[in-house]
Protein backbone atom coordinates (compact mmCIF):
# COMPACT_ATOMS: atom_id res chain seq x y z
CA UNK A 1 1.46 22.58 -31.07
CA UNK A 2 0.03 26.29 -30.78
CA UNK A 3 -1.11 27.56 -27.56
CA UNK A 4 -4.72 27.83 -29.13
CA UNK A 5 -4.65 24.31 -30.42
CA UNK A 6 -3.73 22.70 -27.00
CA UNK A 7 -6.22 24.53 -25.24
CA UNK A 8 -8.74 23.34 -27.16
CA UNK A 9 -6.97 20.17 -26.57
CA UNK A 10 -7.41 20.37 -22.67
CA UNK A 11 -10.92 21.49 -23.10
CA UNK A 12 -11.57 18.33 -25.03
CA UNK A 13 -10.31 15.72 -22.55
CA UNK A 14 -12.09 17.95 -19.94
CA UNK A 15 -15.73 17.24 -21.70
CA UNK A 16 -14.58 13.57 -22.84
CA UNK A 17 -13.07 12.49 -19.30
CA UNK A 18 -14.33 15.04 -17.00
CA UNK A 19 -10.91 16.10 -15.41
CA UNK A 20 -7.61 17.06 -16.59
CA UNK A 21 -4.69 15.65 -14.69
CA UNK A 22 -1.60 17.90 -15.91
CA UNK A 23 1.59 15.42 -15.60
CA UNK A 24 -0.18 12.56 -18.34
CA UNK A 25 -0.96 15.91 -20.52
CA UNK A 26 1.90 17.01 -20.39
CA UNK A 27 3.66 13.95 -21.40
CA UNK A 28 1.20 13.18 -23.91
CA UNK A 29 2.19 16.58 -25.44
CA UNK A 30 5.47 16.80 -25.01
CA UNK A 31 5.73 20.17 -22.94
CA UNK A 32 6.69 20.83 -19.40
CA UNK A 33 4.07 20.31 -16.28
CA UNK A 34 4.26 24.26 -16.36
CA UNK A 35 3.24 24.99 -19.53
CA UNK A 36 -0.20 22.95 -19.00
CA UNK A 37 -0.50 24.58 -15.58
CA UNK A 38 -0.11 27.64 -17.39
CA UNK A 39 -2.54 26.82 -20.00
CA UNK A 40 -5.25 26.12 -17.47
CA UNK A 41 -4.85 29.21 -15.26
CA UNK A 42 -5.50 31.21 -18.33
CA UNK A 43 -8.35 28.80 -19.10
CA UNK A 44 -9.73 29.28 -15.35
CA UNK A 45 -9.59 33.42 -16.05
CA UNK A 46 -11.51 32.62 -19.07
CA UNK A 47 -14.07 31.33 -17.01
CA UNK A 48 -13.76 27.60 -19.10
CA UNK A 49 -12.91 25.19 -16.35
CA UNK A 50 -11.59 24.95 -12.47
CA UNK A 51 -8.14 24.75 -11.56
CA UNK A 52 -7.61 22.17 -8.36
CA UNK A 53 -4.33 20.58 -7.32
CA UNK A 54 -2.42 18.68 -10.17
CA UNK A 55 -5.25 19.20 -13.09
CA UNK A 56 -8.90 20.93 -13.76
CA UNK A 57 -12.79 19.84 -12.79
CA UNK A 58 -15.62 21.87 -14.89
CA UNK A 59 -16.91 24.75 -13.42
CA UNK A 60 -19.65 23.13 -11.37
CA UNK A 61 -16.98 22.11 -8.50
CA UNK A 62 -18.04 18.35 -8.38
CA UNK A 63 -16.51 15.36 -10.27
CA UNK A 64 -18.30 14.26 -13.31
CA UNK A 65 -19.85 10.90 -13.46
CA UNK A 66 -17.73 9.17 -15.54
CA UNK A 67 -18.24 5.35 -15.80
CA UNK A 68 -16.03 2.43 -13.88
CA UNK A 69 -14.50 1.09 -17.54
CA UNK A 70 -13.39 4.98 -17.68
CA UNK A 71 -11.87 5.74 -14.28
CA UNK A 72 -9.64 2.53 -14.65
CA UNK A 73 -7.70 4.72 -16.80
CA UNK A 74 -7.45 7.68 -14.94
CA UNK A 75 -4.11 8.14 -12.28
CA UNK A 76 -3.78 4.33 -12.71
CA UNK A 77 -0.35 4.56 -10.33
CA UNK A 78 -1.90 6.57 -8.00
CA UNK A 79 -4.57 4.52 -7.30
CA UNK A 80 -2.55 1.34 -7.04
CA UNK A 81 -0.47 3.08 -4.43
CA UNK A 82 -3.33 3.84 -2.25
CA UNK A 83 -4.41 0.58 -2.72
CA UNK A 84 -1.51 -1.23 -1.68
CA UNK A 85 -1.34 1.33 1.59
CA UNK A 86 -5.21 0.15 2.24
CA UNK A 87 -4.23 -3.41 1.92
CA UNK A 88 -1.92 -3.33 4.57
CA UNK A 89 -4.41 -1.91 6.97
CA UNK A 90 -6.48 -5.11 7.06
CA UNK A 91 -5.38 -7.58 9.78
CA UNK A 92 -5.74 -11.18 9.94
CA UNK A 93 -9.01 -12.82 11.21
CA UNK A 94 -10.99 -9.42 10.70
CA UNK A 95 -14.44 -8.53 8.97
CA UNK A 96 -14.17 -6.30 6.26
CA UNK A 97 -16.39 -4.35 3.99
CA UNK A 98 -14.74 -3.14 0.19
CA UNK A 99 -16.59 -0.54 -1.40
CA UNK A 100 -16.90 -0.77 -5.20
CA UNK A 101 -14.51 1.33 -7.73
CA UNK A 102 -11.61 1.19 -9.54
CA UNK A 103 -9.00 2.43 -6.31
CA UNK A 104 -10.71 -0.39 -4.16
CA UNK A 105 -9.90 -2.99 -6.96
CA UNK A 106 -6.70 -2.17 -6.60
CA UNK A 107 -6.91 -2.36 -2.69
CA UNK A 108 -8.24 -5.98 -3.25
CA UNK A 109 -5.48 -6.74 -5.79
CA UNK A 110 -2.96 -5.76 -3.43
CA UNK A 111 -4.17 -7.93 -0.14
CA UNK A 112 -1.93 -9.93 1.18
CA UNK A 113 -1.30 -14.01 0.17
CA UNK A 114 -1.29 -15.50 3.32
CA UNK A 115 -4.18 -12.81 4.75
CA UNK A 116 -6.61 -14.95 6.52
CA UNK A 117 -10.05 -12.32 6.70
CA UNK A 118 -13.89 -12.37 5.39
CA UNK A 119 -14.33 -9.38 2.97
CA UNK A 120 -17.98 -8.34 2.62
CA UNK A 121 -18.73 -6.47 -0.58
CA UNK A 122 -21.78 -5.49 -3.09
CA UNK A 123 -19.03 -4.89 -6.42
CA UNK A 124 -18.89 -8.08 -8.51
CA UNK A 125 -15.54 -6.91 -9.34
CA UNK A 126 -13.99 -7.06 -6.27
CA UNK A 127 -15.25 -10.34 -5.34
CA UNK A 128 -13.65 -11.50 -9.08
CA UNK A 129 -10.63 -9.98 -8.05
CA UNK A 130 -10.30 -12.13 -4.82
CA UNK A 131 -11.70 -15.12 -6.38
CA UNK A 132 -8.73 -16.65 -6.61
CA UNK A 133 -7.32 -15.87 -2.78
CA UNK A 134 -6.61 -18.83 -1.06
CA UNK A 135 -7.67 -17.87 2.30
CA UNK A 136 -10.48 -14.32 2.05
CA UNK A 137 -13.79 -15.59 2.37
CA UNK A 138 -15.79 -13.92 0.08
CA UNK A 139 -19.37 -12.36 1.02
CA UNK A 140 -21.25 -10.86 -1.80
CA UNK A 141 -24.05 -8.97 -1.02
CA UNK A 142 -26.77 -8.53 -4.18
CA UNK A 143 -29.56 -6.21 -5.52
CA UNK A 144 -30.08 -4.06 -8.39
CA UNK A 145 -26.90 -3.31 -10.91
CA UNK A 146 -25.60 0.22 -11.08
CA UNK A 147 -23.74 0.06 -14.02
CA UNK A 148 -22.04 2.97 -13.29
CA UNK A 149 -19.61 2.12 -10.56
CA UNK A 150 -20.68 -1.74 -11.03
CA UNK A 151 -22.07 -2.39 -7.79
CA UNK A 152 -25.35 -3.95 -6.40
CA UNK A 153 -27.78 -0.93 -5.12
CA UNK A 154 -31.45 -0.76 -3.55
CA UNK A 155 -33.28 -1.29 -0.20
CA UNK A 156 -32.19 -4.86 0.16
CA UNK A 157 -28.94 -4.27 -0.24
CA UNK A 158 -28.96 -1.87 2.79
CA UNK A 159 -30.93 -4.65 4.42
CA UNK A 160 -28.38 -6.84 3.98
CA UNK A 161 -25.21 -4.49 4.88
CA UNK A 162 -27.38 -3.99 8.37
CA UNK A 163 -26.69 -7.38 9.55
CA UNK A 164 -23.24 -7.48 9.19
CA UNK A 165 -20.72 -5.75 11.91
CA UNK A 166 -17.54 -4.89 10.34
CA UNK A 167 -14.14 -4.24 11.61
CA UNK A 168 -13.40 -1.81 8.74
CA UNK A 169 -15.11 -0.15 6.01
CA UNK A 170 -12.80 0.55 3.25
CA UNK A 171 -14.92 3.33 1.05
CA UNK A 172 -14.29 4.59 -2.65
CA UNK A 173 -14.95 8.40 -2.50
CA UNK A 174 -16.55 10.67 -5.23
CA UNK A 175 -15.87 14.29 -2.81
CA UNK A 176 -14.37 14.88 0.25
CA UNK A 177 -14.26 18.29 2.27
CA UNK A 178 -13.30 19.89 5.07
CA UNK A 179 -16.42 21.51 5.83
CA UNK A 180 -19.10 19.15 3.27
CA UNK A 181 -17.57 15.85 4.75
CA UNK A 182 -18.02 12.96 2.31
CA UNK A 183 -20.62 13.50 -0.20
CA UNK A 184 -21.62 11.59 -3.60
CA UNK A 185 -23.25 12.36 -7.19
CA UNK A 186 -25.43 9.60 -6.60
CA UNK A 187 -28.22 9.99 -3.90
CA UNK A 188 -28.80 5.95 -3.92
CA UNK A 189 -24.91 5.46 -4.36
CA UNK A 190 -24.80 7.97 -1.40
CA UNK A 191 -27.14 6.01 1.00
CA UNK A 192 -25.45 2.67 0.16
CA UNK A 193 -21.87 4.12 1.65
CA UNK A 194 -23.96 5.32 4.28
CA UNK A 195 -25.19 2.05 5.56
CA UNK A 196 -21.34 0.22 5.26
CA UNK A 197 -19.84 3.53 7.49
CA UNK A 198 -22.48 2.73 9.94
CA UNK A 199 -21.86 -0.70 10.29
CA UNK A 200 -18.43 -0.86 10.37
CA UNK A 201 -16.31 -0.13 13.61
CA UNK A 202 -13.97 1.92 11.52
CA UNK A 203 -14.25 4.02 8.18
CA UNK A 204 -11.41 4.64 5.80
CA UNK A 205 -11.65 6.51 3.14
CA UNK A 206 -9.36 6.28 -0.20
CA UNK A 207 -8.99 9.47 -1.86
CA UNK A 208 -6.83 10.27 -4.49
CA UNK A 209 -5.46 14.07 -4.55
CA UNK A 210 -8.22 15.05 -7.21
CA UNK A 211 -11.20 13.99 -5.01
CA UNK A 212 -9.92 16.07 -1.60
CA UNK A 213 -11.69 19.52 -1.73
CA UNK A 214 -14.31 18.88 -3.78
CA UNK A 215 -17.93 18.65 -3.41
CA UNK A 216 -21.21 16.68 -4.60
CA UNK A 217 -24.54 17.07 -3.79
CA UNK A 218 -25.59 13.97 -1.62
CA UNK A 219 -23.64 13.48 2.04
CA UNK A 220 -22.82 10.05 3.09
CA UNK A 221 -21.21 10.74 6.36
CA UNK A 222 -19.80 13.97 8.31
CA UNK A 223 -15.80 13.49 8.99
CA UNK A 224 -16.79 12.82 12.33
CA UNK A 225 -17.56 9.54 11.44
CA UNK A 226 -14.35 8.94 9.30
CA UNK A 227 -11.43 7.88 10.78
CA UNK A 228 -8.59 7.19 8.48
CA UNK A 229 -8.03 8.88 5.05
CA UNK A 230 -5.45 7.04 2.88
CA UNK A 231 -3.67 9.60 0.06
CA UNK A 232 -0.63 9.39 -2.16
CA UNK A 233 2.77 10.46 -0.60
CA UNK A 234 2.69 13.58 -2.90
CA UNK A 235 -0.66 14.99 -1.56
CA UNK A 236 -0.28 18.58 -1.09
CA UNK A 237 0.25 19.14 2.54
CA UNK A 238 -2.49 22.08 2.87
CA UNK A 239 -4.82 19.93 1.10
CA UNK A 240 -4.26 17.16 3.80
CA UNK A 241 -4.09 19.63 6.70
CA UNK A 242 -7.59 20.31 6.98
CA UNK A 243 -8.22 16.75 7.90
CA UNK A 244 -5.43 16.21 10.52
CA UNK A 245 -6.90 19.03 12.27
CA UNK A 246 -9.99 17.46 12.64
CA UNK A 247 -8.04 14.21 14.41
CA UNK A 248 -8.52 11.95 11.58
CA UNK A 249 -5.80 9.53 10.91
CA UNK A 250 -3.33 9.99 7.98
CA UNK A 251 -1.99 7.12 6.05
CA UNK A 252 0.75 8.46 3.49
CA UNK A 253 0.49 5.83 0.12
């Protein structure tokens, strides 16, 4: 394949999925990691797209909002790794809330057997996932659908999450910065975290690497109210640095 015809290539999964994540690419193409890097620093000079750690974002410098049945395809092995880490965070007898996406799914897939817990949630497909666990009680808390990320949304719903005091809140992140904190492309989305962080003795967040440094235009919570990020093993270590130095917790997936 010409240079010209996979850069139009990149640029296509960049408007159909919203991100490029180079290793897949590059496997999909048959070229080396540094040939797509390559492609998409000359594609950042061009002005076409922004380079981050491992891949691209569009220009705007916030993640697209691409729909649940979408992200379940994106860094599948990633995701299951931080999952598995945030799985073995949750001790026995405790009160948990699960946020809603496709890393937390895999957090739910990965909880332990014999884990005896309560895990409060508003994503119908986390409370699937766990409806055949022998000893998690199951809480579902309702409202209106967002069929975006699949979970229940709207004033009751915050309602509800007010009553309950948590042990841990394990949150599904859209952008997470140093200096922004956690924000989301969903202002309703964004109030919904909002409400589980602040009713939860704990927050951890679960980031993959493309989701650290990045920005979106709703906060849900400063860092000073996070304290545990869980990343993959490989996470650059100046991308995690920023976060140490602000004494939150590291867990390495």
């Amino acid at each position: 394949m010409l240079t010209s015809q996979r850069k139009k290539h990149l640029l296509d999964l960049l408007s159909r999925d919203g991100r490029i994540v180079a290793k897949p690419v590059s496997e999909q193409l048959e070229v080396s990691e540094d040939t797509i890097r390559r492609d998409l620093r000359e594609l950042a000079k061009e002005g076409l797209l922004r380079r981050v750690h491992g891949g691209a974002l569009p220009l705007i410098g916030t993640p697209p909002m691409v729909m649940f049945a979408n992200r379940q395809h994106i860094e599948p092995g990633a995701k299951a790794d931080i999952g598995r880490a945030a799985a073995a965070l949750v001790l026995p007898g405790q009160v948990v809330f699960i946020d809603g996406g496709t890393t937390c799914v895999q957090m739910a897939r990965h909880l332990a057997p014999d884990l005896k817990a309560t895990v409060v949630t508003h994503s119908p497909s986390i409370a699937v996932e766990l409806s055949g666990h022998a000893h998690i009680d199951v809480i579902i808390i309702g409202g209106k659908l967002f069929k975006h990320s699949v979970v229940a949304m709207g004033g009751g719903t915050i309602e509800e999450i007010g009553r309950i005091r948590a042990d841990q809140y394990f949150m599904g992140v859209c952008s997470l910065h140093p200096h922004t904190g956690i924000t989301s492309l969903d202002f309703e989305e964004a109030g919904i975290k909002r409400a589980f962080s602040r009713s939860a003795a704990d927050t951890v967040v679960l980031a993959s690497p493309d989701k650290l440094d990045t920005t979106s235009p709703f906060e849900i919570v400063p860092l000073a109210e996070v304290g545990r990020l869980v990343v993959n093993r490989d996470t650059a270590a100046e991308l995690i640095a920023p976060y140490q130095a602000q004494g939150i917790a590291i867990t390495l997936a």
